[in-house]
Each structure stands twice: as C-alpha cells, then as structure tokens.
C-alpha atoms as a PDB file:
ATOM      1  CA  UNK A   1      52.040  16.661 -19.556  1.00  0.00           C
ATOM      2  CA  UNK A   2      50.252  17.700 -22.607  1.00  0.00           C
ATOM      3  CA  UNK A   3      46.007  16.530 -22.636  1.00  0.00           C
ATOM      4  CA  UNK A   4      46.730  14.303 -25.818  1.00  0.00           C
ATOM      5  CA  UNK A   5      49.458  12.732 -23.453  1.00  0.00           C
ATOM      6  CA  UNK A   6      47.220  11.715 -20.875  1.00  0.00           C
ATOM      7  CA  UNK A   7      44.498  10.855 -22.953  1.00  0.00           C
ATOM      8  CA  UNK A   8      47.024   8.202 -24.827  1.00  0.00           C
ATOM      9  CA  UNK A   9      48.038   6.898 -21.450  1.00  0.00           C
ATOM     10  CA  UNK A  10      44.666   6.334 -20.681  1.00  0.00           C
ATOM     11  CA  UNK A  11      43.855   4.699 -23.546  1.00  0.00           C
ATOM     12  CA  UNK A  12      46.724   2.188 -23.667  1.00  0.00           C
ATOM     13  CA  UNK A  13      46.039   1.380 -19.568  1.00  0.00           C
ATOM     14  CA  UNK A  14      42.213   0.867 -20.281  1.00  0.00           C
ATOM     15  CA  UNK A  15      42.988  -1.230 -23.114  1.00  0.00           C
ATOM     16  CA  UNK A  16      46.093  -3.251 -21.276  1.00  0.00           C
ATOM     17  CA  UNK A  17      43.199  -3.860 -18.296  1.00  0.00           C
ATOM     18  CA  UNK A  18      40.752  -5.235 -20.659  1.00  0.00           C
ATOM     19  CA  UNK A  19      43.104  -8.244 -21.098  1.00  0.00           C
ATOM     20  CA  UNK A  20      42.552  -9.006 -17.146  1.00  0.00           C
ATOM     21  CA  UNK A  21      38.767  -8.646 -17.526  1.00  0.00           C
ATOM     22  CA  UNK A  22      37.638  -9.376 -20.841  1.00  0.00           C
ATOM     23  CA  UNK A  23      34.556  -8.117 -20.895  1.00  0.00           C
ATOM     24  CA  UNK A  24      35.218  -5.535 -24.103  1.00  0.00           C
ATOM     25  CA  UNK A  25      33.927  -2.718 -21.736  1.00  0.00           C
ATOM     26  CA  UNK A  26      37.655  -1.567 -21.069  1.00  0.00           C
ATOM     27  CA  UNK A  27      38.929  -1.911 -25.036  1.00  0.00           C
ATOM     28  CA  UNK A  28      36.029   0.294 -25.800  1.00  0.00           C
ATOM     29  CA  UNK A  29      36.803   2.831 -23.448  1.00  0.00           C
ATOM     30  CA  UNK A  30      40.200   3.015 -24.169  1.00  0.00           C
ATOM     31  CA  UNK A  31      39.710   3.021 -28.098  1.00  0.00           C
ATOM     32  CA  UNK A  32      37.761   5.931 -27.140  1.00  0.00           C
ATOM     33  CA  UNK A  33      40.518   7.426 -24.961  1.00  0.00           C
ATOM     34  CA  UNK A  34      42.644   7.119 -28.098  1.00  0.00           C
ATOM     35  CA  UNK A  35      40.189   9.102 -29.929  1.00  0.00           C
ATOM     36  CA  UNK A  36      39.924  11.544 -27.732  1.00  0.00           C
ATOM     37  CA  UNK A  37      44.157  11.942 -27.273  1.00  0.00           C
ATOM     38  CA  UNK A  38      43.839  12.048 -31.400  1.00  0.00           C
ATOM     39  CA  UNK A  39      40.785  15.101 -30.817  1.00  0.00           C
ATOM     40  CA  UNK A  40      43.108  16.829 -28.050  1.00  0.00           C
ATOM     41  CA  UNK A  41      46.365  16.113 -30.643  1.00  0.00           C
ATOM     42  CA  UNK A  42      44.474  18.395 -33.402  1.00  0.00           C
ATOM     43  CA  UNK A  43      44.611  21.120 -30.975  1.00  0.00           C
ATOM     44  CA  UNK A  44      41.212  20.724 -29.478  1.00  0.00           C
ATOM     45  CA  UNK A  45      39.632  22.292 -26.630  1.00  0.00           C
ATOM     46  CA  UNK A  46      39.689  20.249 -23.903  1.00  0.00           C
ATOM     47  CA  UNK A  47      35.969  20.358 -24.062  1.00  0.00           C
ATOM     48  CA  UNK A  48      35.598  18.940 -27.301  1.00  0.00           C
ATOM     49  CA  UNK A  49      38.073  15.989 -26.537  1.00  0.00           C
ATOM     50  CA  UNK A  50      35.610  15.364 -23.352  1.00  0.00           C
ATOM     51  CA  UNK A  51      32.666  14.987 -25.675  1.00  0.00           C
ATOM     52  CA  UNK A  52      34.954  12.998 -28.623  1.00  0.00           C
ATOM     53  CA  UNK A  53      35.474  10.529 -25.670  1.00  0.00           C
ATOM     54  CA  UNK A  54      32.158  10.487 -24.436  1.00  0.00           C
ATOM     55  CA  UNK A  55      30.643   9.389 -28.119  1.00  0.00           C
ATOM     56  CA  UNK A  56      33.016   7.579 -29.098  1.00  0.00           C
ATOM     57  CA  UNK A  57      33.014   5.797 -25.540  1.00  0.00           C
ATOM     58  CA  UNK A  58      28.742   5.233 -25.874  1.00  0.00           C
ATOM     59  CA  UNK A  59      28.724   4.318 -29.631  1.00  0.00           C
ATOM     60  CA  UNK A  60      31.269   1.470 -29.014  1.00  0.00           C
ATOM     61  CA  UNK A  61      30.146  -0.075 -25.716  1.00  0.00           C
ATOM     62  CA  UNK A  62      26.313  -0.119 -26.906  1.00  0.00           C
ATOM     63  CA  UNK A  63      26.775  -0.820 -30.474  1.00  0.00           C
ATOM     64  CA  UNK A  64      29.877  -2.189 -31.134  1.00  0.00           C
ATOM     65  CA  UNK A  65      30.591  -4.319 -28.214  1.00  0.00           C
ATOM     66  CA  UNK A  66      27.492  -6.497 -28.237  1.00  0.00           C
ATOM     67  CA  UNK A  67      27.813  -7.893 -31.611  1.00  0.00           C
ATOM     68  CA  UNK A  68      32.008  -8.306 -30.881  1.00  0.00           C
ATOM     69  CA  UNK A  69      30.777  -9.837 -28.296  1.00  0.00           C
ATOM     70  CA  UNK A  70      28.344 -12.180 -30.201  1.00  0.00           C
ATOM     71  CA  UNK A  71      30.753 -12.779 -32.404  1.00  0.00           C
ATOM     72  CA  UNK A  72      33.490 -13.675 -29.776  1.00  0.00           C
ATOM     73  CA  UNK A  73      31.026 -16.254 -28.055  1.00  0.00           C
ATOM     74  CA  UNK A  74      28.779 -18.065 -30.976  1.00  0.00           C
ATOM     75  CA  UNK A  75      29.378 -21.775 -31.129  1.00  0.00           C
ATOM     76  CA  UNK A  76      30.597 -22.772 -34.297  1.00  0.00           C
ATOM     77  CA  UNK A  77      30.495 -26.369 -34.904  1.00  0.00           C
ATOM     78  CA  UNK A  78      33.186 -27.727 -36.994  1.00  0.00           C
ATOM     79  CA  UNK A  79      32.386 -31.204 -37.896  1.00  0.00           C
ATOM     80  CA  UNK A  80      35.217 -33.519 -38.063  1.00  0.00           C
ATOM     81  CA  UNK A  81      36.158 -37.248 -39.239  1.00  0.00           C
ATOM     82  CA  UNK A  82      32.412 -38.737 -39.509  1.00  0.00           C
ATOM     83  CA  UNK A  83      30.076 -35.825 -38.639  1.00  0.00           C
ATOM     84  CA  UNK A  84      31.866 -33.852 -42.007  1.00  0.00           C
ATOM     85  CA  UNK A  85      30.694 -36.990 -43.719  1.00  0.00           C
ATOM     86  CA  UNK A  86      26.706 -36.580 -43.598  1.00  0.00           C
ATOM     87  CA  UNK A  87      25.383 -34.439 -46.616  1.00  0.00           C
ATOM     88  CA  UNK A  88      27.962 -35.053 -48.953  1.00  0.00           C
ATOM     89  CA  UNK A  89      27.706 -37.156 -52.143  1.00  0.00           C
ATOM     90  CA  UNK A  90      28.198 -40.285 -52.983  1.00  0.00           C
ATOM     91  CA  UNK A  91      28.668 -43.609 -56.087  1.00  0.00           C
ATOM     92  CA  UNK A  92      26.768 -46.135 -55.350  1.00  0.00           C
ATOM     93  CA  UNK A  93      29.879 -48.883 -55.762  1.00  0.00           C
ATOM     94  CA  UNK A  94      27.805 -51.939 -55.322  1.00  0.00           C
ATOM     95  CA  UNK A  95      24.007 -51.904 -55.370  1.00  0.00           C
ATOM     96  CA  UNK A  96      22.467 -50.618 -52.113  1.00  0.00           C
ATOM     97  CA  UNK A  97      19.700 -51.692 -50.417  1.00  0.00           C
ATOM     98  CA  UNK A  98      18.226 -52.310 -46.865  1.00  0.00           C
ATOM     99  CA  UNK A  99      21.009 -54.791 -45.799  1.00  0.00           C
ATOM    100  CA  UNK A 100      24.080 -53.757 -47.290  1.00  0.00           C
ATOM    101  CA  UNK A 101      26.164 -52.864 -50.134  1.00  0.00           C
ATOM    102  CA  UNK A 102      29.045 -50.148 -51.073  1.00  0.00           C
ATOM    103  CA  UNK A 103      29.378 -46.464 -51.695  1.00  0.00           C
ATOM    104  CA  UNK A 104      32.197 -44.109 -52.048  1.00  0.00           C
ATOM    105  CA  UNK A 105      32.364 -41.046 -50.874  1.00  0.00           C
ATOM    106  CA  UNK A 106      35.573 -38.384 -51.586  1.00  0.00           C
ATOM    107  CA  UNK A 107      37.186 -41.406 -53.219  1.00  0.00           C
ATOM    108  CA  UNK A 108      36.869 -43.637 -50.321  1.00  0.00           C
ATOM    109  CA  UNK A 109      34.804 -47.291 -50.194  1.00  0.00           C
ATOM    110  CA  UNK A 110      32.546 -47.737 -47.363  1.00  0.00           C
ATOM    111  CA  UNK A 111      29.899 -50.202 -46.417  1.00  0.00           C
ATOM    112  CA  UNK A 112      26.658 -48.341 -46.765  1.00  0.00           C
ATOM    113  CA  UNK A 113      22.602 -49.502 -46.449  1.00  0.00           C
ATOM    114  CA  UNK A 114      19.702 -47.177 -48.035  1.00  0.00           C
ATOM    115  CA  UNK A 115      17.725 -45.172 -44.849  1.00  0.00           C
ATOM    116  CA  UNK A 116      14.810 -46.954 -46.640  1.00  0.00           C
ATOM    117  CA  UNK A 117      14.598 -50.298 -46.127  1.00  0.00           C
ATOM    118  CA  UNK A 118      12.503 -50.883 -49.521  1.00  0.00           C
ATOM    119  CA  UNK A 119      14.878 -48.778 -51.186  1.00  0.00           C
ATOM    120  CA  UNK A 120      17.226 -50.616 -53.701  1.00  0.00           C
ATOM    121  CA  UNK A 121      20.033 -48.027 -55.472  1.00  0.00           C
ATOM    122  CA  UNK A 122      21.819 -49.451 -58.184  1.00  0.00           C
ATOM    123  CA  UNK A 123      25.259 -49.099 -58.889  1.00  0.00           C
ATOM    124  CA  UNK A 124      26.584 -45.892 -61.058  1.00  0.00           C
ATOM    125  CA  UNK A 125      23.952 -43.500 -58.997  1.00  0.00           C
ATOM    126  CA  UNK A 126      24.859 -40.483 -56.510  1.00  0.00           C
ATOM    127  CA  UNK A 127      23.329 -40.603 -53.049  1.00  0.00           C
ATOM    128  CA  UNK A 128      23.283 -38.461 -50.586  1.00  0.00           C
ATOM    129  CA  UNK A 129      24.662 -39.413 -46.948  1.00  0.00           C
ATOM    130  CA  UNK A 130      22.281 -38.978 -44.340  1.00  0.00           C
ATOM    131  CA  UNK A 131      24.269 -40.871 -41.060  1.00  0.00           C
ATOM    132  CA  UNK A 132      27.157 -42.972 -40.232  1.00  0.00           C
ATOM    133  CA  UNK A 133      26.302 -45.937 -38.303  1.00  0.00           C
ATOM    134  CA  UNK A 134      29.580 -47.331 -36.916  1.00  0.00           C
ATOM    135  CA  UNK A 135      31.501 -47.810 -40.029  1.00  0.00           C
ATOM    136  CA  UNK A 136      28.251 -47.860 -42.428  1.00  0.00           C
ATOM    137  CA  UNK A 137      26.676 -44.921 -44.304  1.00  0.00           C
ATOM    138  CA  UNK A 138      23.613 -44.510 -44.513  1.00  0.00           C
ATOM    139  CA  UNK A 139      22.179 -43.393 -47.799  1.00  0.00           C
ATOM    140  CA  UNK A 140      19.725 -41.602 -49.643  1.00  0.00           C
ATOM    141  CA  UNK A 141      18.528 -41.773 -53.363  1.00  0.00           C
ATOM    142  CA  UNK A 142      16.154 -39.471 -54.634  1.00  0.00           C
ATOM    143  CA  UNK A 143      13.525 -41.697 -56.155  1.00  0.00           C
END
C-alpha cells in the first residue's frame, strides 16, 4: 500500500469514529490525515507528510475546534407564538389605557393595557409591545 493510501484510510476511520464520540477531536485529526494523504499524493517525502499532519492536526484541534465547538453548543432562543410577540409594533385600535382597550399587532386584534397605568394612548398611534399577559398585550407609547 502506497503512504497516500494509508494516510486516506486513516483519515476516513478517524473521521467515521468521530461520529461515536463527538467531541470534534477525531474529525480534526482525520481532516488532517486527509491532508497529509493529499501531501504524500504530491509525491512527498514521507517526512514532510508527517509534519503536513502534525500542523494541520494542531491548527484544527486548538483553533478550529473550539469555536466549531462554540458554535455547535450556543443556545439560540427562538421565540415562538407569544414570546415572538414582545418588541414588535403595534395600532392602537381602541384607546389604551391602564384598564383596557385594543391593539393590533401583524394584522391581528388583541386586548391590550398601557405598562403605565397613567398612560392613556389614543387610537391611530404605534406602540411598542413590552409583555403578553394571558391574552393581553401590554403596551408602550413613547410619550
């Protein structure tokens, strides 16, 4: 078997493994096994395909895999139904105050009440929705 042979084999086994683990350690490895097969495919010395591996093996696992990694594992929040309701804008529908009235917001009606009790938004104006309460918004009019 030819270097660039065994170096491929490697790779594909290191990267098949990392599927069992998944850790990233093992893709990286292998991607660098890969590079190394492609070093020893140019006609390398087997020398040079030994240090292709061996920088292309510390490059990925200390810079590449941490922010993969990062990236795999950050939380994203995706608000949905009521949560993707708070920020957006709304009409005031029906005048607003403390106790009641009606906004609507994406072309829907809902029962809304200003966050400020001594806050009275007249119809025609855009709010902003700070909460839902149950089925109420909770608005916000920029004095």
């Amino acid at each position: 078997m030819t270097p660039a042979l065994l170096w491929l084999i490697a790779g594909v086994l290191l990267i098949g493994a990392e599927v069992l683990s998944g850790d990233f350690v093992l893709v990286m490895l292998g991607a660098a096994a890969l590079g190394a097969a492609g070093s020893s495919a140019l006609g390398m010395p087997l020398g040079v395909d030994v240090a292709v591996f061996a920088v292309l093996a510390l490059g990925l696992v200390l810079m590449a895999r941490p922010a993969l990694k990062r990236r795999m594992t950050e939380q994203r929040e995706l608000k949905t139904n009521v949560d993707a309701l708070v920020g957006k804008q709304a009409r005031v529908e029906s005048t607003v105050d403390g106790q009641g009235g009606r906004v609507s917001i994406e072309g829907q009606l809902w029962s809304a009440r200003s966050l400020d009790d001594t806050q009275v938004i007249e119809v025609g104006r855009t709010v902003t929705v700070m909460e839902i309460a149950g089925a109420t918004a909770v608005v916000w009019a920029e004095p």
